[in-house]
Structures are given as structure tokens and as C-alpha cells.
Protein backbone atom coordinates (compact mmCIF):
# COMPACT_ATOMS: atom_id res chain seq x y z
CA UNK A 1 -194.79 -11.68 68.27
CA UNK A 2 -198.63 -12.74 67.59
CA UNK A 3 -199.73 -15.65 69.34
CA UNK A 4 -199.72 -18.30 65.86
CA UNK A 5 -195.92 -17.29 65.38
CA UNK A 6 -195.31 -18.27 69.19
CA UNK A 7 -197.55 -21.60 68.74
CA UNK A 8 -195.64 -22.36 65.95
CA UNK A 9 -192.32 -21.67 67.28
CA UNK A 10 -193.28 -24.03 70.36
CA UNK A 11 -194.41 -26.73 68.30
CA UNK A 12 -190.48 -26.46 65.71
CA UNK A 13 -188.86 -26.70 69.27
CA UNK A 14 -190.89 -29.33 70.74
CA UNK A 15 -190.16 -31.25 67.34
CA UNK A 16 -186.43 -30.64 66.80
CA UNK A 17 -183.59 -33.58 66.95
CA UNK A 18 -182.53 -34.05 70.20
CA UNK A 19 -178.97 -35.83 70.48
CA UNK A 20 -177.54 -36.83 73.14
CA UNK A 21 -174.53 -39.29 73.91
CA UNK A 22 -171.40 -40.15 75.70
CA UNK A 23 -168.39 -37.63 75.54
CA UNK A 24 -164.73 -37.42 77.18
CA UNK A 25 -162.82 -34.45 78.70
CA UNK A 26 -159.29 -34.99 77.82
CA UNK A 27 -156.53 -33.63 80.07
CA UNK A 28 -153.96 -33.70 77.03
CA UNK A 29 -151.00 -32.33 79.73
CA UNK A 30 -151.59 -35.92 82.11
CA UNK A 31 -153.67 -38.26 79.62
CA UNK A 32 -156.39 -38.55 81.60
CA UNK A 33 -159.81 -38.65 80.74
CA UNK A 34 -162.93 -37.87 82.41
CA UNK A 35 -166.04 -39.64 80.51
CA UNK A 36 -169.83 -38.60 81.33
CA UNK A 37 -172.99 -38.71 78.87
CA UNK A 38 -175.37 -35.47 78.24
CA UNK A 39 -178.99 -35.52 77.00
CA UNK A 40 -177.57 -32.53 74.52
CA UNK A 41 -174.29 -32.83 73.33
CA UNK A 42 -174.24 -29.47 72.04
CA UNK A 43 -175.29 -27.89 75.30
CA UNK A 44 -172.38 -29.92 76.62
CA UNK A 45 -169.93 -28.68 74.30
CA UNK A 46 -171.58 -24.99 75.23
CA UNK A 47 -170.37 -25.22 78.69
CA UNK A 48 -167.50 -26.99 78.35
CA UNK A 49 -166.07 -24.34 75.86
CA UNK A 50 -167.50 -21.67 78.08
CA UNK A 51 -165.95 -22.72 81.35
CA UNK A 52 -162.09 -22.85 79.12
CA UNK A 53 -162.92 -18.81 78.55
CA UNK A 54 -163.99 -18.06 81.66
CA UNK A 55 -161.26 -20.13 83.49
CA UNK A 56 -164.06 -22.08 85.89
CA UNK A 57 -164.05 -25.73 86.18
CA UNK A 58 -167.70 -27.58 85.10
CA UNK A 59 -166.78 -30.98 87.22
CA UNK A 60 -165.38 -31.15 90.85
CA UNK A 61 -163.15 -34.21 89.73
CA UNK A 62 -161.19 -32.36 87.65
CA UNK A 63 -160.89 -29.20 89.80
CA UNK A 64 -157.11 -29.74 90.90
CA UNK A 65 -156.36 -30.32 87.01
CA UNK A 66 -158.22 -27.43 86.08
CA UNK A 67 -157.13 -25.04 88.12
CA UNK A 68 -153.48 -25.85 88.02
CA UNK A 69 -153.67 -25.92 84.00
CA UNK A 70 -156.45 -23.13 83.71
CA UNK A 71 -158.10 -25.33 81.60
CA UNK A 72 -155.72 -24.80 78.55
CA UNK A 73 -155.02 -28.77 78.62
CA UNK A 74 -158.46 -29.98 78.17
CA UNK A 75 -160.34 -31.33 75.05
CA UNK A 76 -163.90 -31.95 74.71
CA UNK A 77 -164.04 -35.40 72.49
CA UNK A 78 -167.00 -37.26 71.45
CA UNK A 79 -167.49 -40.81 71.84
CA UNK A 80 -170.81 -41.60 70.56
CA UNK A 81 -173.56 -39.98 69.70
CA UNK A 82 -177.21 -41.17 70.22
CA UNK A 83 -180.89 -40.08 68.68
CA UNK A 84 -183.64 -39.42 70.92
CA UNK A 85 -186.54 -41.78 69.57
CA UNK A 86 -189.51 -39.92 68.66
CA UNK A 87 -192.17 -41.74 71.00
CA UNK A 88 -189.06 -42.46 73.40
CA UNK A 89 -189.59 -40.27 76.82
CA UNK A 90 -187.10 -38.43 78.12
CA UNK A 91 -186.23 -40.57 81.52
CA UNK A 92 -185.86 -43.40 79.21
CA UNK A 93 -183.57 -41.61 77.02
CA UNK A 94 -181.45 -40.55 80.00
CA UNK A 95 -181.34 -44.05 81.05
CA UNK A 96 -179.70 -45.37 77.35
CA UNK A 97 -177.18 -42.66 77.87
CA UNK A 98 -176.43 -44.09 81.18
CA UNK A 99 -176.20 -47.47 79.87
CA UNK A 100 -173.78 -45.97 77.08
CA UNK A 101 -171.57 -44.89 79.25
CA UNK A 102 -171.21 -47.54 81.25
CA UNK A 103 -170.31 -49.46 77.83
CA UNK A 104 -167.86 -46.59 77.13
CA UNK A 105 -165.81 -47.26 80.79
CA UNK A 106 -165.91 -51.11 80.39
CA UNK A 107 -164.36 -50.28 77.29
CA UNK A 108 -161.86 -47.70 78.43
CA UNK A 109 -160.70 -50.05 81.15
CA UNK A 110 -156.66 -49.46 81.67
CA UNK A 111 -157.19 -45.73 81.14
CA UNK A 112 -156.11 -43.12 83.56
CA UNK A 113 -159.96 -41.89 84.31
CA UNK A 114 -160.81 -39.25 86.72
């Protein structure tokens, strides 16, 4: 690869759509949920699918379930999805998703949460 191609390769990476947001891990078996928010939702969705094939748990709370289940009762659900702003940094950005979720377990008070 010359060195333009790379360049230019850095810069379509640098510039792509970065969305993050606020997602759930269903244990359909107990109806529990466990809610946390990712700066890449489709890195998220990466691992989560990843750890159901392999048969490893990706969070400690839900180690017990997992294990006991294999993983085979487990969904990966979006709540809602958020934009990175263009000019917006990425410690800010983290920081909305926090704030997202936050909104997201004041609204799912009266669940069964991990």
C-alpha cells in the first residue's frame, strides 16, 4: 500500500459516523435486564454476539446468569441510539452516553435490572 492510499484511508476512518448509545442485555429465561451505553454500538453488538459463540460472559453481573444459561437466554436490544457531533470530542461524547443512560434507568424503574 503506497503512502497516499494509507493517508487517505486514515483520513475516511478519522471521518466516518461514529454512533454510540444506550443498549440492554435481556435475560429472556428471568426478565431481567442489564442496561449500559457504548461509544460504538456496533462494536458492542460485536462482542456481545461473540461472547454467545464462544460461551464467555462480557459483564461480571451477569456471570451466574450466563454461565448457568450458557448465554442462550440473552438478547442484545437497543434503546437509543446517539450521533457523535462532528466538533464534539470524544470525553464529551462519553459523557452524553452516560447521561443517556442514566435517563434510560430512571425510566426503567420497577424492572428487574442486574
Amino acid at each position: 500500500m503506497d503512502k497516499q492510499s494509507r493517508k487517505e484511508m486514515q483520513a475516511q476512518y478519522k471521518e466516518r459516523e461514529i454512533i454510540g448509545g444506550v443498549y440492554a442485555l435481556r435475560n429472556t429465561l428471568k426478565n431481567k435486564l442489564y442496561i449500559d451505553a457504548a461509544v460504538d454500538l456496533r462494536g458492542a453488538k460485536n462482542r456481545f454476539d461473540f461472547a454467545v459463540g464462544t460461551g464467555t460472559c462480557i459483564h461480571l453481573k451477569l456471570q451466574d446468569d450466563w454461565a448457568e444459561q450458557a448465554g442462550s437466554h440473552f438478547e442484545f436490544e437497543v434503546l437509543e441510539e446517539l450521533k457523535k457531533g462532528a466538533a464534539q470530542s470524544p470525553e464529551d461524547f462519553k459523557a452524553d452516553l452516560e447521561l443517556l443512560k442514566e435517563i434510560w434507568l430512571e425510566k426503567l424503574v420497577g424492572e428487574d435490572l442486574y
